[in-house]
PDB file of N, CA and C in Angstrom:
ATOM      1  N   UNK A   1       4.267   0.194  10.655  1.00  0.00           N
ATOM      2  CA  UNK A   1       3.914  -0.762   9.636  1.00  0.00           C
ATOM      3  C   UNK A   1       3.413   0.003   8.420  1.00  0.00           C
ATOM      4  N   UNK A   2       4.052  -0.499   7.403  1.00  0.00           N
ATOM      5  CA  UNK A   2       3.482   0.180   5.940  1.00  0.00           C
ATOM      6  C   UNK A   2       2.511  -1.213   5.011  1.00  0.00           C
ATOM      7  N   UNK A   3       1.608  -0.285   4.918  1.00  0.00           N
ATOM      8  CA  UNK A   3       0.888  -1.176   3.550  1.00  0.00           C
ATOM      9  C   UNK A   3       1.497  -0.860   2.591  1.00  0.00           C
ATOM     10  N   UNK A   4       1.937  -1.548   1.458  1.00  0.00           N
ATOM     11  CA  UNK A   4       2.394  -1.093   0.093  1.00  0.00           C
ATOM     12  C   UNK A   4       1.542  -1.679  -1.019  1.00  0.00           C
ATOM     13  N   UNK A   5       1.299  -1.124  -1.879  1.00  0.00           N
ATOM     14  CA  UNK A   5       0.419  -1.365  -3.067  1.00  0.00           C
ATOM     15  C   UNK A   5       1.322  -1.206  -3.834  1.00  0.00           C
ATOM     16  N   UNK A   6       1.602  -1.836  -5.079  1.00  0.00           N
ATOM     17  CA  UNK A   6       2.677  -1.944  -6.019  1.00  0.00           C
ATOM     18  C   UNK A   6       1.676  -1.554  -7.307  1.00  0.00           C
ATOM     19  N   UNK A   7       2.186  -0.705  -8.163  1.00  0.00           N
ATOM     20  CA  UNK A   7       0.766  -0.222  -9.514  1.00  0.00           C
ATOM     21  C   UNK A   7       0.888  -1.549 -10.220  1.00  0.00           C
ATOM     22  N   UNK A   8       0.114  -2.050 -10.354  1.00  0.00           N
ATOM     23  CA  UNK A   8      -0.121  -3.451 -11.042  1.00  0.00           C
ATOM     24  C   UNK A   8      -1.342  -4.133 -10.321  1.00  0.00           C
ATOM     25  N   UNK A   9      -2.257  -3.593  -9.431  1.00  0.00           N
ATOM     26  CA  UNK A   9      -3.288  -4.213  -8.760  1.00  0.00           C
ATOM     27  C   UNK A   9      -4.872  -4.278  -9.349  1.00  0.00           C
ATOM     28  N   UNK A  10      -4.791  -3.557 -10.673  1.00  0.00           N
ATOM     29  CA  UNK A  10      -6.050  -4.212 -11.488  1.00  0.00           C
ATOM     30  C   UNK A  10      -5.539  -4.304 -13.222  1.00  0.00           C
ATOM     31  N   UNK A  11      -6.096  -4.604 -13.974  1.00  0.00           N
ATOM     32  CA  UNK A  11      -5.913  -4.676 -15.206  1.00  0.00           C
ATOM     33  C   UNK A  11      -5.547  -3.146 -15.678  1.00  0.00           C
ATOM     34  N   UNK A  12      -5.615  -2.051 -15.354  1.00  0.00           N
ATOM     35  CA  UNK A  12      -5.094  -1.407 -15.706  1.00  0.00           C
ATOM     36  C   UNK A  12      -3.710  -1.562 -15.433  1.00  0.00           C
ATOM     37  N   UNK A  13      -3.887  -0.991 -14.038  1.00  0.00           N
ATOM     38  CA  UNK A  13      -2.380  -1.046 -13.367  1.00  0.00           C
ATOM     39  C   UNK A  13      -1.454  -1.450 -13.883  1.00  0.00           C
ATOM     40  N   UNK A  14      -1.663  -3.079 -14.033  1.00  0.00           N
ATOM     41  CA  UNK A  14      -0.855  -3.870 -14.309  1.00  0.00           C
ATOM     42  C   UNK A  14      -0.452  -3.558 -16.208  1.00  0.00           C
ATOM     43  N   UNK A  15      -1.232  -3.049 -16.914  1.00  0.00           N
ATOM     44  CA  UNK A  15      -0.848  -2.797 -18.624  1.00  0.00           C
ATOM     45  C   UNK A  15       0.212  -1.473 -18.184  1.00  0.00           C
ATOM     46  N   UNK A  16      -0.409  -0.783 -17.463  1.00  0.00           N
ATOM     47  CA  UNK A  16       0.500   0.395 -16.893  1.00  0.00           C
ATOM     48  C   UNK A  16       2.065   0.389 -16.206  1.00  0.00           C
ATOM     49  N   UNK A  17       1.956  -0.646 -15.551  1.00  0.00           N
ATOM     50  CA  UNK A  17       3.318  -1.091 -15.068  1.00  0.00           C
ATOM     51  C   UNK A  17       4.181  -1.805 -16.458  1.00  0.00           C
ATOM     52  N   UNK A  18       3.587  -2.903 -16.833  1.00  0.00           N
ATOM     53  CA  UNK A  18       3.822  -3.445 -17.950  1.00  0.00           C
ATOM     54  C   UNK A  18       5.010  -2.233 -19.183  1.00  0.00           C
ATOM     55  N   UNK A  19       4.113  -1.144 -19.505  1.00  0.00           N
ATOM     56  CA  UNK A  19       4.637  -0.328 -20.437  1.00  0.00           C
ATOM     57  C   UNK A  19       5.397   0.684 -20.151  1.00  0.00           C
ATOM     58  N   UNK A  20       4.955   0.687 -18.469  1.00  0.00           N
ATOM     59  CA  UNK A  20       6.747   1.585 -17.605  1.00  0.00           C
ATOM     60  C   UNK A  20       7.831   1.050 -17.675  1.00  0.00           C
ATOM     61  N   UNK A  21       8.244  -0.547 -17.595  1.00  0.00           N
ATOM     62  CA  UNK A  21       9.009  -1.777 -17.436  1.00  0.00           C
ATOM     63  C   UNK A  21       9.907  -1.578 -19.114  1.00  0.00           C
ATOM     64  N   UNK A  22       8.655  -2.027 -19.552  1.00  0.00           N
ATOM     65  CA  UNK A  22       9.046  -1.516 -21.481  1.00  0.00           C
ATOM     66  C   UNK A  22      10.139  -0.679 -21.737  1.00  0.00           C
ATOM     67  N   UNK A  23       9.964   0.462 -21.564  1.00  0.00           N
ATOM     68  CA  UNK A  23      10.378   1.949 -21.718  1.00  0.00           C
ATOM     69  C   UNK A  23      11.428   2.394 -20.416  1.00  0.00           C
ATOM     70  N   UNK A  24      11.491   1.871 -19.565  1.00  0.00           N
ATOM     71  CA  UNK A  24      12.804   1.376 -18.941  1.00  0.00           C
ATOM     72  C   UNK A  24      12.228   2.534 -18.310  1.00  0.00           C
ATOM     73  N   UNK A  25      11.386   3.213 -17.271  1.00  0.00           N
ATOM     74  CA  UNK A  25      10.495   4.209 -16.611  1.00  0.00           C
ATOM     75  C   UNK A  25      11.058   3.898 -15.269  1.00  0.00           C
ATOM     76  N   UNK A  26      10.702   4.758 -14.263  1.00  0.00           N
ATOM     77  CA  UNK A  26      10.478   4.467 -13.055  1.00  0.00           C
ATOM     78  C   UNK A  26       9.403   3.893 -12.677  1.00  0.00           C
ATOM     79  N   UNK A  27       9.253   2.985 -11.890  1.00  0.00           N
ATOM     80  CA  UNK A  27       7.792   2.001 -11.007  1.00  0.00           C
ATOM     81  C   UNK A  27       7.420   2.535 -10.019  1.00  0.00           C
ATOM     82  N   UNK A  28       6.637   2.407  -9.949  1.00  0.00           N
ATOM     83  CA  UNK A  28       5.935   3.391  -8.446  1.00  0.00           C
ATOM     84  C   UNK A  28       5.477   2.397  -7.817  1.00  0.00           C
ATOM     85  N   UNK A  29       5.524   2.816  -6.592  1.00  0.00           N
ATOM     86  CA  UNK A  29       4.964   1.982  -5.239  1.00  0.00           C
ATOM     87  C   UNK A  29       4.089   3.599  -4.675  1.00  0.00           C
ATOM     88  N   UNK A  30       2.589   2.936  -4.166  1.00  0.00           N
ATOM     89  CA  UNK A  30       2.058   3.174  -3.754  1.00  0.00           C
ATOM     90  C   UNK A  30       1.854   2.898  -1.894  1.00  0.00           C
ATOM     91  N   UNK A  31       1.959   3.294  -0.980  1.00  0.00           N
ATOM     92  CA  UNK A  31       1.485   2.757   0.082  1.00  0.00           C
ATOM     93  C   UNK A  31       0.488   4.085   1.154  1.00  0.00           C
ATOM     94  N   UNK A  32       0.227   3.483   1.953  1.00  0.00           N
ATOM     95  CA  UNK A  32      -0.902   3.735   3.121  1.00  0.00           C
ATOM     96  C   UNK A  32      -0.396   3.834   4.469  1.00  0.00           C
ATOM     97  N   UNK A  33      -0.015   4.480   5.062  1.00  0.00           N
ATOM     98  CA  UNK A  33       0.292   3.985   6.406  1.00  0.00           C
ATOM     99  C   UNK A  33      -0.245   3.554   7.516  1.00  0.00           C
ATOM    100  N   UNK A  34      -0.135   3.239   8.505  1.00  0.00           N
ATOM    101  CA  UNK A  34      -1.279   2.173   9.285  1.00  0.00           C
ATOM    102  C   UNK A  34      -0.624   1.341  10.362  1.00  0.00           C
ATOM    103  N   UNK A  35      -1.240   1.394  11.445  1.00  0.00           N
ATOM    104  CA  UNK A  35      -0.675   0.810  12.444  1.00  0.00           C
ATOM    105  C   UNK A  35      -1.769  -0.061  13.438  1.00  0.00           C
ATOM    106  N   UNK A  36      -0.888  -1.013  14.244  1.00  0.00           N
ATOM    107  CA  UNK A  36      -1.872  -1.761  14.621  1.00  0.00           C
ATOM    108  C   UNK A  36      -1.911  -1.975  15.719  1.00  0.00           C
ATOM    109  N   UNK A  37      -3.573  -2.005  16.076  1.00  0.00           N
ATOM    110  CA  UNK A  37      -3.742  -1.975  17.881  1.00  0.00           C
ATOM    111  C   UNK A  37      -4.542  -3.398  18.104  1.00  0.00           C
ATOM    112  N   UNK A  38      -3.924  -3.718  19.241  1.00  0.00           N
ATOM    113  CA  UNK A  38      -3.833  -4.661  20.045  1.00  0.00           C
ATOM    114  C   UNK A  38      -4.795  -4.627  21.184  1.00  0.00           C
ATOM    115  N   UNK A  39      -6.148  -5.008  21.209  1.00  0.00           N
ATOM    116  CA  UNK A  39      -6.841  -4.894  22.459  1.00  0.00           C
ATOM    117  C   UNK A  39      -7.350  -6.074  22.657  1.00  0.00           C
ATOM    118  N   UNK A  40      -7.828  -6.504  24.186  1.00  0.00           N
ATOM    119  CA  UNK A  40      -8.943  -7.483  25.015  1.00  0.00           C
ATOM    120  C   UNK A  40     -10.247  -7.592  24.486  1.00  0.00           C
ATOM    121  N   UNK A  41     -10.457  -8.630  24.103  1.00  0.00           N
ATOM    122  CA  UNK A  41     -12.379  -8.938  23.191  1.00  0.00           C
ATOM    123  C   UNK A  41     -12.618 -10.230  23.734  1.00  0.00           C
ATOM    124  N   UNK A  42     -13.639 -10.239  24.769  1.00  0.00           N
ATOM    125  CA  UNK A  42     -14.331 -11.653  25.357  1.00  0.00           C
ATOM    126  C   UNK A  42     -13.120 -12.173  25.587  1.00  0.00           C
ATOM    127  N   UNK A  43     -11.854 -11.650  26.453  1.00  0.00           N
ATOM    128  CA  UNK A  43     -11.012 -12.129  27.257  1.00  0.00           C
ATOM    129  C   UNK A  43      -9.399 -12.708  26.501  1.00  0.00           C
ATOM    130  N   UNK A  44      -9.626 -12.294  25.085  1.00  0.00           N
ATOM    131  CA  UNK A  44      -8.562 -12.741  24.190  1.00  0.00           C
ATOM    132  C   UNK A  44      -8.017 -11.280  23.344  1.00  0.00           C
ATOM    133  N   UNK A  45      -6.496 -11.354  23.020  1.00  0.00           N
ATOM    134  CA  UNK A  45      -6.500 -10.463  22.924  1.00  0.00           C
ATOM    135  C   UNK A  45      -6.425 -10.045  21.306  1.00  0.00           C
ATOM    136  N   UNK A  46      -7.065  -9.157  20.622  1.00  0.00           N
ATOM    137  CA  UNK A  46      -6.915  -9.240  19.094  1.00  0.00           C
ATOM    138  C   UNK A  46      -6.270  -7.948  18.499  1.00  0.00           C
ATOM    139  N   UNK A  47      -5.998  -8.187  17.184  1.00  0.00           N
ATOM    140  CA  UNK A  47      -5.076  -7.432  16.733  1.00  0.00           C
ATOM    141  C   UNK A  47      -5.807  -6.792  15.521  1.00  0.00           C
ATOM    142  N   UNK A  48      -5.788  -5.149  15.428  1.00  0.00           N
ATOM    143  CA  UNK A  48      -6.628  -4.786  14.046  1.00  0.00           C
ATOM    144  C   UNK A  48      -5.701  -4.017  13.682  1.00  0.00           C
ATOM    145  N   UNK A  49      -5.883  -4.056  12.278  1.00  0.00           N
ATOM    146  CA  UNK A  49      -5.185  -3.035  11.649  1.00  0.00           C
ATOM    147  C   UNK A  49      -6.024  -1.896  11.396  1.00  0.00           C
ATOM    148  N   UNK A  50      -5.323  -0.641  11.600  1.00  0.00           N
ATOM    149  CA  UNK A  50      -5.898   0.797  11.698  1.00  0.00           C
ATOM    150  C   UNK A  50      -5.195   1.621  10.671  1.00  0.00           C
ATOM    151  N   UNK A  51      -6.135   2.208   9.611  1.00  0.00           N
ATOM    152  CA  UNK A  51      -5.346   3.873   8.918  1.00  0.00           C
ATOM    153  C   UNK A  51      -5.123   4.460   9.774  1.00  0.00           C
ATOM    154  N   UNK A  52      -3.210   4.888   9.725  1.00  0.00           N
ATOM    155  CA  UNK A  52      -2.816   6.101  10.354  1.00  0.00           C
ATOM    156  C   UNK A  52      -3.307   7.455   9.517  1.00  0.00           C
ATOM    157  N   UNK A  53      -3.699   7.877   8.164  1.00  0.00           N
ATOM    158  CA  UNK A  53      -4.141   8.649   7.596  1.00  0.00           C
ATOM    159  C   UNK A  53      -5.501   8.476   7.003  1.00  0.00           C
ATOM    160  N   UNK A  54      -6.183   8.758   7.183  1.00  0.00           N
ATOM    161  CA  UNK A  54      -7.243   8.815   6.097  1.00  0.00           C
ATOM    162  C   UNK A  54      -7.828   9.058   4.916  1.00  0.00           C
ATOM    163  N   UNK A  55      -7.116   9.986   4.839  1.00  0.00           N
ATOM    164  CA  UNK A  55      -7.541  10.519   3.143  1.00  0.00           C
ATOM    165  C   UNK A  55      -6.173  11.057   2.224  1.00  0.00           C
ATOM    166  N   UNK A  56      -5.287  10.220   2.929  1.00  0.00           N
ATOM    167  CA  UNK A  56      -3.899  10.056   2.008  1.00  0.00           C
ATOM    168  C   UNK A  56      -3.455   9.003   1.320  1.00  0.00           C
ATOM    169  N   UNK A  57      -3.000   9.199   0.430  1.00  0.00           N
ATOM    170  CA  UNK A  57      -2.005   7.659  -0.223  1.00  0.00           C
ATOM    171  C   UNK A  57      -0.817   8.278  -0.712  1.00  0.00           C
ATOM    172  N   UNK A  58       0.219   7.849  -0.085  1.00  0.00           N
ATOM    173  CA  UNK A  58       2.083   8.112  -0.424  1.00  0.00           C
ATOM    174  C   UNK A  58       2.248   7.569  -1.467  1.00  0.00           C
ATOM    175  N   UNK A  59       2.738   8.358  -2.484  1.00  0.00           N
ATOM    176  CA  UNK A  59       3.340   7.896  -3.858  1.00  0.00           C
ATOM    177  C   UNK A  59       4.902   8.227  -3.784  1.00  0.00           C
ATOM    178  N   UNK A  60       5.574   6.870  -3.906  1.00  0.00           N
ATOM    179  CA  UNK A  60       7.356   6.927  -3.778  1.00  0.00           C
ATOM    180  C   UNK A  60       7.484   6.670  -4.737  1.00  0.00           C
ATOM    181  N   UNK A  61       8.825   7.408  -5.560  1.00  0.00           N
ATOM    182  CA  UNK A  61       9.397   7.275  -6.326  1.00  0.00           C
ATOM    183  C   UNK A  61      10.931   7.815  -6.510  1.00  0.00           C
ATOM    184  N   UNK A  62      11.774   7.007  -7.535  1.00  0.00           N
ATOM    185  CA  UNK A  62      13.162   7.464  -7.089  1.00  0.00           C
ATOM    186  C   UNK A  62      13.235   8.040  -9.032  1.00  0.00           C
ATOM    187  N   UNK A  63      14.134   8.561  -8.941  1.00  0.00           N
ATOM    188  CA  UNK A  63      14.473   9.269 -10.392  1.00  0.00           C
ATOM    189  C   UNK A  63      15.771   8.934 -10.638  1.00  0.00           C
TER     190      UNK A  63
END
């Protein structure tokens, strides 16, 4: 499972994406990777999502 963050997630971001779009740029996607475990809590079973990395963030981009 991938989290993806798309650059547009605060007022910057988003003026930033905005003026990549403009200028006919490449967009970046940001994501996190992360996977999710499934365990028994008071007899039910729940689902968390977990960082597979910790102190990374994947920046994709195509040219």
């Amino acid at each position: 499972m991938m989290n993806v963050l798309r650059d547009g997630c605060s007022e910057r971001g988003t003026a930033r994406l905005s003026r990549r779009k403009r200028r006919g740029e490449t967009l970046f996607e940001y994501f996190a990777p992360s996977y999710v475990e499934v365990r028994k809590v008071d007899g039910k079973m729940v689902n968390t999502k977990r960082p597979l990395l910790f102190n990374y963030v994947f920046i994709r981009s195509s040219v």
